[in-house]
PDB file of N, CA and C in Angstrom:
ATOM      1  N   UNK A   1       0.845  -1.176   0.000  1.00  0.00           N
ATOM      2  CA  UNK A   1       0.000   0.000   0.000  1.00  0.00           C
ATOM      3  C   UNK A   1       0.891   1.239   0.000  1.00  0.00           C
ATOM      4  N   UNK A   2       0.211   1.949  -1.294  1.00  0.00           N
ATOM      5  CA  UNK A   2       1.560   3.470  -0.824  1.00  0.00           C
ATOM      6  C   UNK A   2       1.039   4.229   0.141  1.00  0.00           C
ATOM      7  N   UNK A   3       2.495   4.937   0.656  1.00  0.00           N
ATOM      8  CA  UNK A   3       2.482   5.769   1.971  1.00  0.00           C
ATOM      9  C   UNK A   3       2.346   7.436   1.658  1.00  0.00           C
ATOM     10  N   UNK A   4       1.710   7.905   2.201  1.00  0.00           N
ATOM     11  CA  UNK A   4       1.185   9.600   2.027  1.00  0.00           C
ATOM     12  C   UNK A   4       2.613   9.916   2.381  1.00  0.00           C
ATOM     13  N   UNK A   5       2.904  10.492   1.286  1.00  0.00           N
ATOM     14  CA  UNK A   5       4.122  11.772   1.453  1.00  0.00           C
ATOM     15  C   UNK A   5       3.995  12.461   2.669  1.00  0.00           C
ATOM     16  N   UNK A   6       5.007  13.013   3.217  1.00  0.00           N
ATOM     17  CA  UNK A   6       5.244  13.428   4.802  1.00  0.00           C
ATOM     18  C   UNK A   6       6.291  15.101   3.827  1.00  0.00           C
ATOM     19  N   UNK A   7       6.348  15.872   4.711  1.00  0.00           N
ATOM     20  CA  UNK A   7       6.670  17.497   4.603  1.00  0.00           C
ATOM     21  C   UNK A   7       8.019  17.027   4.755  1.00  0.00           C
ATOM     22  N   UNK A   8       8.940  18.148   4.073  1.00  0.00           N
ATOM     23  CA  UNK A   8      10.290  18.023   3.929  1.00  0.00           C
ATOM     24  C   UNK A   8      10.806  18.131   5.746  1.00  0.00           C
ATOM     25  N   UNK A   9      12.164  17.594   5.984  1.00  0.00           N
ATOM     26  CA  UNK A   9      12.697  17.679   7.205  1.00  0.00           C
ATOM     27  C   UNK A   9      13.490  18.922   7.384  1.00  0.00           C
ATOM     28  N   UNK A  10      13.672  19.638   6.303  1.00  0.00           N
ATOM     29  CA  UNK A  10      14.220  20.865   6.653  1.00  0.00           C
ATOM     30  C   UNK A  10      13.619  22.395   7.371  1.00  0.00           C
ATOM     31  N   UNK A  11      13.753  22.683   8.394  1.00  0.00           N
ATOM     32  CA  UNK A  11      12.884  23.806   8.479  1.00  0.00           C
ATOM     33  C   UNK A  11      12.803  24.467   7.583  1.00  0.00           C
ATOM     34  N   UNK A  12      11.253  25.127   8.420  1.00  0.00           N
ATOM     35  CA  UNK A  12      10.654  26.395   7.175  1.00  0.00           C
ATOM     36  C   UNK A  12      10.135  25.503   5.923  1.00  0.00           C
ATOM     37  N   UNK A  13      10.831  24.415   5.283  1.00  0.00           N
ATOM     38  CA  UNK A  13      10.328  23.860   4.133  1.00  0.00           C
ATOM     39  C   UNK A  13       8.900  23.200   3.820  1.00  0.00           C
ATOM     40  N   UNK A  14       7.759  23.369   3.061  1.00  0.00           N
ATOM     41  CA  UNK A  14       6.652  23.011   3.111  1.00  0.00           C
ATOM     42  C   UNK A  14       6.531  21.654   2.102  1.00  0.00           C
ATOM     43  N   UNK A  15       7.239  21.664   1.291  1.00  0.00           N
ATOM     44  CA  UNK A  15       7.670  21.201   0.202  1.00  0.00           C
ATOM     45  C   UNK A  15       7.076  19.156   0.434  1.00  0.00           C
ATOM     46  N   UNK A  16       6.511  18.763  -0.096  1.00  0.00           N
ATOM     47  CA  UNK A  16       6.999  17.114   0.433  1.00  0.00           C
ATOM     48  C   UNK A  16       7.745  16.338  -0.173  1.00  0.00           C
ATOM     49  N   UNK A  17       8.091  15.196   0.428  1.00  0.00           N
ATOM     50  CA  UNK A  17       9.405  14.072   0.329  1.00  0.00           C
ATOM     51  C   UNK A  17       9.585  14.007  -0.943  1.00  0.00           C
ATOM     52  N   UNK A  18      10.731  13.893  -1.444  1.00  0.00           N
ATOM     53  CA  UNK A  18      11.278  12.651  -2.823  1.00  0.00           C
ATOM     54  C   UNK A  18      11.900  11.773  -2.423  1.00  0.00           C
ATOM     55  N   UNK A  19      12.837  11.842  -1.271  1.00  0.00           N
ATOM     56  CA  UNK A  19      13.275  11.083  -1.181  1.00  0.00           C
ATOM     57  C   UNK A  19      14.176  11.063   0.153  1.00  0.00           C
ATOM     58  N   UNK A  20      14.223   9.951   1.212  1.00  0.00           N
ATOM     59  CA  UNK A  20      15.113  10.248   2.626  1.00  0.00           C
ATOM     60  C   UNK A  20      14.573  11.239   3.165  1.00  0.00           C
ATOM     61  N   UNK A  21      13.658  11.642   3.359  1.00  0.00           N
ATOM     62  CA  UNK A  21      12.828  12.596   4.348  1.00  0.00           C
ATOM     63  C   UNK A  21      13.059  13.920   3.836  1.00  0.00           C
ATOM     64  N   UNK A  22      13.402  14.354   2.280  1.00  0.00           N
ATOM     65  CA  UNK A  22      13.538  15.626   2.070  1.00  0.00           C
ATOM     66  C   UNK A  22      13.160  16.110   0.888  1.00  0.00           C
ATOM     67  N   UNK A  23      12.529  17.255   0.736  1.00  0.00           N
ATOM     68  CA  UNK A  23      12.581  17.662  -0.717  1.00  0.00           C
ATOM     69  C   UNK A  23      13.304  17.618  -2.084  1.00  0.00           C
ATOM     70  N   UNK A  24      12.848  17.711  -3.704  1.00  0.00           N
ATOM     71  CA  UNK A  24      13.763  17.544  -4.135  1.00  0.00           C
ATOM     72  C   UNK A  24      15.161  18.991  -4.027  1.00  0.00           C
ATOM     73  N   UNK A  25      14.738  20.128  -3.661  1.00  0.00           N
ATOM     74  CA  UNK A  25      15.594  20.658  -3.930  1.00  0.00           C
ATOM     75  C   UNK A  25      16.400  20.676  -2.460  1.00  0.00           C
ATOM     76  N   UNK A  26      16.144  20.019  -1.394  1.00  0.00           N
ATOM     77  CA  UNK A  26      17.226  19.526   0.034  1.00  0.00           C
ATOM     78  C   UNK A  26      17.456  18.405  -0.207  1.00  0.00           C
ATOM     79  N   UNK A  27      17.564  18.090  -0.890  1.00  0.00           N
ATOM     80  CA  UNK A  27      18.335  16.607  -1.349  1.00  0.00           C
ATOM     81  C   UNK A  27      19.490  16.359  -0.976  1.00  0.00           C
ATOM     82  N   UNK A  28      20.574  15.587  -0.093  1.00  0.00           N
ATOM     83  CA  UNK A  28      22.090  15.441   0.629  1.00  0.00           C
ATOM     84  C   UNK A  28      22.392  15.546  -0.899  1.00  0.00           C
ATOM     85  N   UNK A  29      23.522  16.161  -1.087  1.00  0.00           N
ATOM     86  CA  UNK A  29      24.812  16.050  -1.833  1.00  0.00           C
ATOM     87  C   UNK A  29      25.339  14.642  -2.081  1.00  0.00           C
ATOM     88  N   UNK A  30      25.971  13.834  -3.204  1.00  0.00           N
ATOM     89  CA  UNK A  30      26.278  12.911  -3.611  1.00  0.00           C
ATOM     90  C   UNK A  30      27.985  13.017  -3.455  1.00  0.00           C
ATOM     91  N   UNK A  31      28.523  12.372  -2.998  1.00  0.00           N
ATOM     92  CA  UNK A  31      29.813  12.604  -2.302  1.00  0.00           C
ATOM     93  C   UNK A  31      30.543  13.171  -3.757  1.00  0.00           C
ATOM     94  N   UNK A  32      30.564  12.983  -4.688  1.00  0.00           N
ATOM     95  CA  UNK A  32      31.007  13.044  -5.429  1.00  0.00           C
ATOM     96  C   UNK A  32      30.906  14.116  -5.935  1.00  0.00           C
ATOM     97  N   UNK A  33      30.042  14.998  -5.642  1.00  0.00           N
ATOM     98  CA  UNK A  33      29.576  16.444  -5.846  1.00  0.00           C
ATOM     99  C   UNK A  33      30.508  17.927  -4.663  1.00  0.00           C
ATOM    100  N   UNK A  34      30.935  16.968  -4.098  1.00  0.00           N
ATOM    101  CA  UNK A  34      31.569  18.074  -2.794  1.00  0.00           C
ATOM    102  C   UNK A  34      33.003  18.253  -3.238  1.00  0.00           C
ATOM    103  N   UNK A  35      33.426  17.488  -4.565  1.00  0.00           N
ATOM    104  CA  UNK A  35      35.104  17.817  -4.552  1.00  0.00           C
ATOM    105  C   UNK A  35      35.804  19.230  -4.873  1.00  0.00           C
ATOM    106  N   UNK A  36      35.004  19.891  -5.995  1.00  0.00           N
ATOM    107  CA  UNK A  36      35.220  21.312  -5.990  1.00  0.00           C
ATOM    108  C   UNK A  36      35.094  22.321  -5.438  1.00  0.00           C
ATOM    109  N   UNK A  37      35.644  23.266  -5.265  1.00  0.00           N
ATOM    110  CA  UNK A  37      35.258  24.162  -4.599  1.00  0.00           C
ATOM    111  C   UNK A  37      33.778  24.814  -5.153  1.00  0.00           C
ATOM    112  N   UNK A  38      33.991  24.995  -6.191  1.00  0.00           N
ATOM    113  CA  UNK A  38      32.562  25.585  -6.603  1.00  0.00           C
ATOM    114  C   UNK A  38      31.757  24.781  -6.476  1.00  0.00           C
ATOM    115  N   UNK A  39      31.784  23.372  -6.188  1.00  0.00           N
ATOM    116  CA  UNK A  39      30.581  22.549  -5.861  1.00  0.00           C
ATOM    117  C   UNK A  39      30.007  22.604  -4.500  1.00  0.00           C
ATOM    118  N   UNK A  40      31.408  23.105  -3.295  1.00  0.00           N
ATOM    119  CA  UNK A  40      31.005  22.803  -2.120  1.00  0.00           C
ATOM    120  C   UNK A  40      30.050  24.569  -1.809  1.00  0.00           C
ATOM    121  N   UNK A  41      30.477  25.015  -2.793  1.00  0.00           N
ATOM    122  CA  UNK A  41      30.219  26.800  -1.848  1.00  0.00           C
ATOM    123  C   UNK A  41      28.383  27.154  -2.228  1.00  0.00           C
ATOM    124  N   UNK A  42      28.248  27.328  -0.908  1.00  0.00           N
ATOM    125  CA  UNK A  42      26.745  27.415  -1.302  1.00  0.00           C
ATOM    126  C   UNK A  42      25.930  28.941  -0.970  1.00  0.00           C
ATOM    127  N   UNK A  43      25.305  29.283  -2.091  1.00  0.00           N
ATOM    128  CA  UNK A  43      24.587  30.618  -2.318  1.00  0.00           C
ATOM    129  C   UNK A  43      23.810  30.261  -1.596  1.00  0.00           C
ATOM    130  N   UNK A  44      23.273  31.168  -0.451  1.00  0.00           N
ATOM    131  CA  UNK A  44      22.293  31.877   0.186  1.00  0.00           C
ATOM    132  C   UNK A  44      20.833  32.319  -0.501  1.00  0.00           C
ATOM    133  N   UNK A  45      19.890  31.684  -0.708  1.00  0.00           N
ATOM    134  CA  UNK A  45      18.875  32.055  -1.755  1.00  0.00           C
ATOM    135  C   UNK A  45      18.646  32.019  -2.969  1.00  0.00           C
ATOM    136  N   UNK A  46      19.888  31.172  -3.516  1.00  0.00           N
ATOM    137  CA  UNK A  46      20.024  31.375  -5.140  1.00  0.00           C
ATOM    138  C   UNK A  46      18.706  31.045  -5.847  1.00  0.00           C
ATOM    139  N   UNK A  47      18.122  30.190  -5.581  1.00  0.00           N
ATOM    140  CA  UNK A  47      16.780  30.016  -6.046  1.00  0.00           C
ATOM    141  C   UNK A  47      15.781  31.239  -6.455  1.00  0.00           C
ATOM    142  N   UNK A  48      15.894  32.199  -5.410  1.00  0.00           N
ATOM    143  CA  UNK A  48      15.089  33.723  -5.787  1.00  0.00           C
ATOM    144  C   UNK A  48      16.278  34.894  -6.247  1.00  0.00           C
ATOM    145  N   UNK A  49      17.280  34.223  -5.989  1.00  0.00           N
ATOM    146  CA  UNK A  49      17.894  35.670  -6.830  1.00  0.00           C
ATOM    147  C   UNK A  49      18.213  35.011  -8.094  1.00  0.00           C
ATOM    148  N   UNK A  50      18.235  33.262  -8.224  1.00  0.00           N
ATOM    149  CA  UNK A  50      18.139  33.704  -9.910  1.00  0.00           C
ATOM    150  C   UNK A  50      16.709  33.422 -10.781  1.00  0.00           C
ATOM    151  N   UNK A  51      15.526  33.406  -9.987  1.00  0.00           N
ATOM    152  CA  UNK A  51      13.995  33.582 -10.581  1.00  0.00           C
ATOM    153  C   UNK A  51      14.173  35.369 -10.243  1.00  0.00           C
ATOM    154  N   UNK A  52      14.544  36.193  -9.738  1.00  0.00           N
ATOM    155  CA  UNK A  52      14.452  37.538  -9.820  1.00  0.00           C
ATOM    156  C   UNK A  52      15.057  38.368 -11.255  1.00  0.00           C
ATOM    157  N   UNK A  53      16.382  37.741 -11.407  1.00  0.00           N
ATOM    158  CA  UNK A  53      17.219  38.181 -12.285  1.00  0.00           C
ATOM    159  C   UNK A  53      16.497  37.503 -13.738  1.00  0.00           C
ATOM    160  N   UNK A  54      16.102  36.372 -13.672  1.00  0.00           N
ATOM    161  CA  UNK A  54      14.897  36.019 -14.607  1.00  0.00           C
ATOM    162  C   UNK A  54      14.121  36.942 -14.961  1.00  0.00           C
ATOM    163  N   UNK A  55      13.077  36.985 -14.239  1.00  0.00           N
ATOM    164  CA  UNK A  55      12.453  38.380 -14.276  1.00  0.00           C
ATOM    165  C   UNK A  55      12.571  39.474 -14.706  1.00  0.00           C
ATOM    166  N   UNK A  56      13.250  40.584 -13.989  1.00  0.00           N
ATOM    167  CA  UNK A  56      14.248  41.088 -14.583  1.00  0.00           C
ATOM    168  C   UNK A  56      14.257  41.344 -15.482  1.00  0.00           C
ATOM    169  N   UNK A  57      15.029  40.576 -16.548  1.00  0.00           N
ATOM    170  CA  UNK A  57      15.652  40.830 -17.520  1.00  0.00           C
ATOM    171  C   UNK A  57      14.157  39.870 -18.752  1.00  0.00           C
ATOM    172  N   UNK A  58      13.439  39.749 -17.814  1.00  0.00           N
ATOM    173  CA  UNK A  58      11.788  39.331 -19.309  1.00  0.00           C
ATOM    174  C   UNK A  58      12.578  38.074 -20.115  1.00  0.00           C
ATOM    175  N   UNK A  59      13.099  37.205 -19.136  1.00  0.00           N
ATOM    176  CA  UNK A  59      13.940  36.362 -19.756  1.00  0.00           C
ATOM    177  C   UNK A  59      14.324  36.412 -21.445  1.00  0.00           C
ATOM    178  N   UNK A  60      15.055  37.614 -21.052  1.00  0.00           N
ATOM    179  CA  UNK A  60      15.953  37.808 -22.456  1.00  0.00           C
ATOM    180  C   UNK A  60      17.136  37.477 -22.471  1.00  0.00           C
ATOM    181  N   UNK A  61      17.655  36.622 -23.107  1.00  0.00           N
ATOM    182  CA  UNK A  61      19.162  36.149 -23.354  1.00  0.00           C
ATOM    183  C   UNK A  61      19.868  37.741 -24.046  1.00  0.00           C
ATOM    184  N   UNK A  62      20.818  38.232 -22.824  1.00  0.00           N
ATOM    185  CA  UNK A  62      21.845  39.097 -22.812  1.00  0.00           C
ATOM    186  C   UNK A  62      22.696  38.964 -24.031  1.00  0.00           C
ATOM    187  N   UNK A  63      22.764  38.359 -24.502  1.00  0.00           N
ATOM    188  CA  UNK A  63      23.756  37.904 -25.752  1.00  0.00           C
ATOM    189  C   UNK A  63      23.150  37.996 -27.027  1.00  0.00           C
ATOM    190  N   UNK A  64      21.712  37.237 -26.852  1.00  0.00           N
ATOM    191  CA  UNK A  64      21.660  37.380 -28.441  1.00  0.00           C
ATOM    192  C   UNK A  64      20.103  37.848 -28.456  1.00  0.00           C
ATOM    193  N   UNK A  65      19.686  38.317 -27.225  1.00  0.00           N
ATOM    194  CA  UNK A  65      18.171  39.006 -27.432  1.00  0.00           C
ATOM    195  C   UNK A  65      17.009  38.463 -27.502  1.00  0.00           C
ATOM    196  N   UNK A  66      17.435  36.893 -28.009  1.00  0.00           N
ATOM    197  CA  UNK A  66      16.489  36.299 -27.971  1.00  0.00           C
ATOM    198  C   UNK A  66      15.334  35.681 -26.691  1.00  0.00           C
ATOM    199  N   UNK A  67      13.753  35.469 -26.829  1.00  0.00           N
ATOM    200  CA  UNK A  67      12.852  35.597 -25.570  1.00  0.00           C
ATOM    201  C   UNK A  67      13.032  33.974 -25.115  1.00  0.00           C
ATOM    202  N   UNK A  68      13.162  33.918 -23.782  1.00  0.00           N
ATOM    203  CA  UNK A  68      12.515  32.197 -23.426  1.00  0.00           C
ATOM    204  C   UNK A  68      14.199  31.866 -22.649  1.00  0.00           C
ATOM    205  N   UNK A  69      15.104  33.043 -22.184  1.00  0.00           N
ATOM    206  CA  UNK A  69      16.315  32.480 -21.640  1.00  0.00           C
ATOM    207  C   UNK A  69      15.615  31.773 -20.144  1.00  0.00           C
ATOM    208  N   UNK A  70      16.101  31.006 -19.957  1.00  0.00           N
ATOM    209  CA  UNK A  70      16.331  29.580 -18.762  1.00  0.00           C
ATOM    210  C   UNK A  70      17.263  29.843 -18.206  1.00  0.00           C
ATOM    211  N   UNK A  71      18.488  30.403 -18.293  1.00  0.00           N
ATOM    212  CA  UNK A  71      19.181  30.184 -17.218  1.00  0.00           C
ATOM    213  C   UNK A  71      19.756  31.912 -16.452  1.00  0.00           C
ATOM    214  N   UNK A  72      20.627  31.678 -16.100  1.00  0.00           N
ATOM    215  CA  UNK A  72      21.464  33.161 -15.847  1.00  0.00           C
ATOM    216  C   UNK A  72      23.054  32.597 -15.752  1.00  0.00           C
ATOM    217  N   UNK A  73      23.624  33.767 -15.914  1.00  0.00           N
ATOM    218  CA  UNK A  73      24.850  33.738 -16.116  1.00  0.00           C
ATOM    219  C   UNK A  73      25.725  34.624 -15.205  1.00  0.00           C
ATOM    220  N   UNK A  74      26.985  34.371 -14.445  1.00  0.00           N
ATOM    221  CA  UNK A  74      28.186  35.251 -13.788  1.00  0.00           C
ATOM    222  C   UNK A  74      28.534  36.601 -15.689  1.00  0.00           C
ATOM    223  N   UNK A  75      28.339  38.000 -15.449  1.00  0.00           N
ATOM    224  CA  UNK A  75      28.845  38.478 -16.782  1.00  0.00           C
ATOM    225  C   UNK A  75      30.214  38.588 -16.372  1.00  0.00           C
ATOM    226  N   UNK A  76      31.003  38.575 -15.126  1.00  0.00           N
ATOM    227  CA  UNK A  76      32.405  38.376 -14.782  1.00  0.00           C
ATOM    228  C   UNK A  76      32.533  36.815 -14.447  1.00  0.00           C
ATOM    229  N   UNK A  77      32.948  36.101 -14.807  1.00  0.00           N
ATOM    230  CA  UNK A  77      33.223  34.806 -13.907  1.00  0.00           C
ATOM    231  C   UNK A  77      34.058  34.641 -12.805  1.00  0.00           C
ATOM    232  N   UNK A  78      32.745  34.169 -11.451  1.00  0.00           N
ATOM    233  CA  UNK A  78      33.480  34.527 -10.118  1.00  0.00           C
ATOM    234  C   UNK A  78      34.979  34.058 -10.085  1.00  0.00           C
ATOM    235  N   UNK A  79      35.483  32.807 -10.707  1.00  0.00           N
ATOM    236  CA  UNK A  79      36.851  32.917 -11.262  1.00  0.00           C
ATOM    237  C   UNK A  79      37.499  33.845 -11.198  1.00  0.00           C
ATOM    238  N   UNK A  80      37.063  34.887 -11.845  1.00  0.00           N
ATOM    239  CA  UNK A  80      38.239  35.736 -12.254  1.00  0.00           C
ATOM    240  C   UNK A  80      37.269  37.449 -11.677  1.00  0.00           C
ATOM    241  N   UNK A  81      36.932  37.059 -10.407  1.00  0.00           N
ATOM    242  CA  UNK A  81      36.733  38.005  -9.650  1.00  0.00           C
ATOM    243  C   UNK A  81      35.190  38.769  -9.351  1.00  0.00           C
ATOM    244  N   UNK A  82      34.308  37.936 -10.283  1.00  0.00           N
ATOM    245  CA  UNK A  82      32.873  38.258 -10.363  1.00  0.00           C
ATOM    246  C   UNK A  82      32.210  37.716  -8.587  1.00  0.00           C
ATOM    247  N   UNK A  83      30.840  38.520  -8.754  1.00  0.00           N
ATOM    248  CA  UNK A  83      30.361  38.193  -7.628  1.00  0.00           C
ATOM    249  C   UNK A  83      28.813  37.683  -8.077  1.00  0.00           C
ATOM    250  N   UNK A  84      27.982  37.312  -6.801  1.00  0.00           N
ATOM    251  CA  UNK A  84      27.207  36.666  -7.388  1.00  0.00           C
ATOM    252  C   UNK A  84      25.532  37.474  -6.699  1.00  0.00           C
ATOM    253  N   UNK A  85      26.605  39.170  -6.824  1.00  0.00           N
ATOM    254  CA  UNK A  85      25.834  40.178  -6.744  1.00  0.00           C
ATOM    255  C   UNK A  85      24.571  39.925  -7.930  1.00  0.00           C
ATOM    256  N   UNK A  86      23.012  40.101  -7.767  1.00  0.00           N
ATOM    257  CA  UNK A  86      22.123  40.388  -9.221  1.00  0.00           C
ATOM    258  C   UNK A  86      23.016  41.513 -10.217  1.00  0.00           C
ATOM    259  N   UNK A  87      23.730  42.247  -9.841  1.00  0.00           N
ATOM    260  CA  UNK A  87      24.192  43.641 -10.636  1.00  0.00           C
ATOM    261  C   UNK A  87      25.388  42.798 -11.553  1.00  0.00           C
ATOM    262  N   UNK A  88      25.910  41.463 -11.417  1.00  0.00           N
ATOM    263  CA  UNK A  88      26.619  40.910 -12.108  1.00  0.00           C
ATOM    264  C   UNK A  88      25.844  39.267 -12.750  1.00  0.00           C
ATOM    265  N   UNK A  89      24.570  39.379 -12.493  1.00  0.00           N
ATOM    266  CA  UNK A  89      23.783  38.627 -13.140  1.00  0.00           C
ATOM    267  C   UNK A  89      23.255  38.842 -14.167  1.00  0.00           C
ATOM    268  N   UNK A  90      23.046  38.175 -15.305  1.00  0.00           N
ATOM    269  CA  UNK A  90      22.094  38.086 -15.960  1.00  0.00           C
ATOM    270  C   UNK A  90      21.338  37.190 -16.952  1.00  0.00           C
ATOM    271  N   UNK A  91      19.934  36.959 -17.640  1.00  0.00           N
ATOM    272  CA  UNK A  91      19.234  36.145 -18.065  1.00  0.00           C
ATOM    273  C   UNK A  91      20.066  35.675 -19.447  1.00  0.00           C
ATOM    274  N   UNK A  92      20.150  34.369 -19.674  1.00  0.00           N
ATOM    275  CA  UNK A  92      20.883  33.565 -21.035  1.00  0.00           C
ATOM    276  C   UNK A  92      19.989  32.791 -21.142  1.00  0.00           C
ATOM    277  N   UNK A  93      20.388  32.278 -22.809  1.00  0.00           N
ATOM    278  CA  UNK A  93      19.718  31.324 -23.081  1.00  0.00           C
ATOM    279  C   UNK A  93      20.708  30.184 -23.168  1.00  0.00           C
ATOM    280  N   UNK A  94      20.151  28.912 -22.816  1.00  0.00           N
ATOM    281  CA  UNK A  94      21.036  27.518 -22.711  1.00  0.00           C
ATOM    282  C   UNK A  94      22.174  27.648 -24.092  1.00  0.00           C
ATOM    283  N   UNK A  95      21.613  27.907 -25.267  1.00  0.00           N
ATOM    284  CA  UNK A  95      22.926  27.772 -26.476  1.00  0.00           C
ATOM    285  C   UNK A  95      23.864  28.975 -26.017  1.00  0.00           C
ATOM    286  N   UNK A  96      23.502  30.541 -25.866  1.00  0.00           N
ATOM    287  CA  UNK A  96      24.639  31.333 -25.709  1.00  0.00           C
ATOM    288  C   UNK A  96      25.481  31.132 -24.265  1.00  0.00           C
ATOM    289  N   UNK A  97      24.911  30.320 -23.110  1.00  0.00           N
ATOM    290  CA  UNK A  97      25.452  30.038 -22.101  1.00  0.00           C
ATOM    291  C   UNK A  97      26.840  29.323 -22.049  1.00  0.00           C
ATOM    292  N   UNK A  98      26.010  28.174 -22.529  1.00  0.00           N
ATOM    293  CA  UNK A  98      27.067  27.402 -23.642  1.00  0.00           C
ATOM    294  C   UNK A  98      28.475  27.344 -24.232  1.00  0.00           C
ATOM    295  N   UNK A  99      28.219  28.143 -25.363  1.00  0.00           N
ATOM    296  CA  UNK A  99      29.189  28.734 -26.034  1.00  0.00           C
ATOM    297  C   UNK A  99      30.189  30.194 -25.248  1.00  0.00           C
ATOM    298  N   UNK A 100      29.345  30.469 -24.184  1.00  0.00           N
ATOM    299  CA  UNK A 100      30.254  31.395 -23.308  1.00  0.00           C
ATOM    300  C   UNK A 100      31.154  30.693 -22.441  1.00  0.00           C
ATOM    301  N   UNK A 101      30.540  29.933 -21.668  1.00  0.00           N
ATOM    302  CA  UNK A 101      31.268  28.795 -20.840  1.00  0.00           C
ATOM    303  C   UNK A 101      32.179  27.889 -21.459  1.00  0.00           C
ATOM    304  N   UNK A 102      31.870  27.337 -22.840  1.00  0.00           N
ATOM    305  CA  UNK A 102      33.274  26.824 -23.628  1.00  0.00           C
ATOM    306  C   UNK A 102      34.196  27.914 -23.628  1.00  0.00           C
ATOM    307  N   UNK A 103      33.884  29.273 -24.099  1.00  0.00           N
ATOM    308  CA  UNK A 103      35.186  30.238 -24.740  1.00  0.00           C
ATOM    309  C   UNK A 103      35.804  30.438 -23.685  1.00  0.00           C
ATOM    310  N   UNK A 104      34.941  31.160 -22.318  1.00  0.00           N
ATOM    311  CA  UNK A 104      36.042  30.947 -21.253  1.00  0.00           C
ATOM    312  C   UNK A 104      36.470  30.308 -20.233  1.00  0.00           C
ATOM    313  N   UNK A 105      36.271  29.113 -20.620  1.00  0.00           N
ATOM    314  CA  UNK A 105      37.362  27.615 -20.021  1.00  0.00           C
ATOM    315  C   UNK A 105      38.267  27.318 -20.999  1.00  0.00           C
ATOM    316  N   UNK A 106      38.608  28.220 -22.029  1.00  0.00           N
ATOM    317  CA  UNK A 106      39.705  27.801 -23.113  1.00  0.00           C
ATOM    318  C   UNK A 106      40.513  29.240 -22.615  1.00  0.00           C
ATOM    319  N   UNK A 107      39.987  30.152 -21.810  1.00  0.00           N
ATOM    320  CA  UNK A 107      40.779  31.450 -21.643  1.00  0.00           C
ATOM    321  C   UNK A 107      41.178  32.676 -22.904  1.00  0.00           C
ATOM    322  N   UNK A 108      39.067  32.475 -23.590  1.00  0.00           N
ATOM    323  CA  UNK A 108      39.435  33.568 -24.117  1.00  0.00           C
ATOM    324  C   UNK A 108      37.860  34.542 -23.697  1.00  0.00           C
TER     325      UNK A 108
END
């Protein structure tokens, strides 16, 4: 017989189970996910500051104008000194994301 979903274990969270007593987005980390630094460092709210910066910007991809961007983007990469201020955010679309994130992991 299935069992009625039970509320996430994290405070404040209303959210119910996927899985191990937690929501999908409190989900434990997969050990394998903690080796980087940028994997271990965790934003404070990122969830609403990047549906804000969405917003925002009328999900327009910064790059090529086009409507329906999904993601957001560092326009400095905290790499190389960006922050993950909204004033250094903004709305992309998955292909120009892409092709930004290839050019500068080749260091141009």
């Amino acid at each position: 017989m299935p069992r009625a979903k039970s509320v996430c274990l994290v405070d404040g969270c209303i959210r119910t189970t996927v899985r191990d007593g937690r929501c999908a987005e409190h989900q434990l980390r997969k050990p394998w996910a903690n080796r980087s630094r940028r994997n271990r460092e965790v934003i404070p709210g990122w969830s609403r500051i990047r549906l804000r910066v969405l917003y925002r910007d009328r999900k327009t991809c910064y790059l090529c104008q086009s409507t329906g961007a999904n993601e957001v983007d560092h326009i400095v990469p905290v790499a190389r000194g960006g922050t993950h201020d909204p004033t250094n955010l903004a709305a992309v679309c998955s292909a120009c994301h892409r092709q930004k994130t290839q050019r500068e992991s080749r260091g141009g």
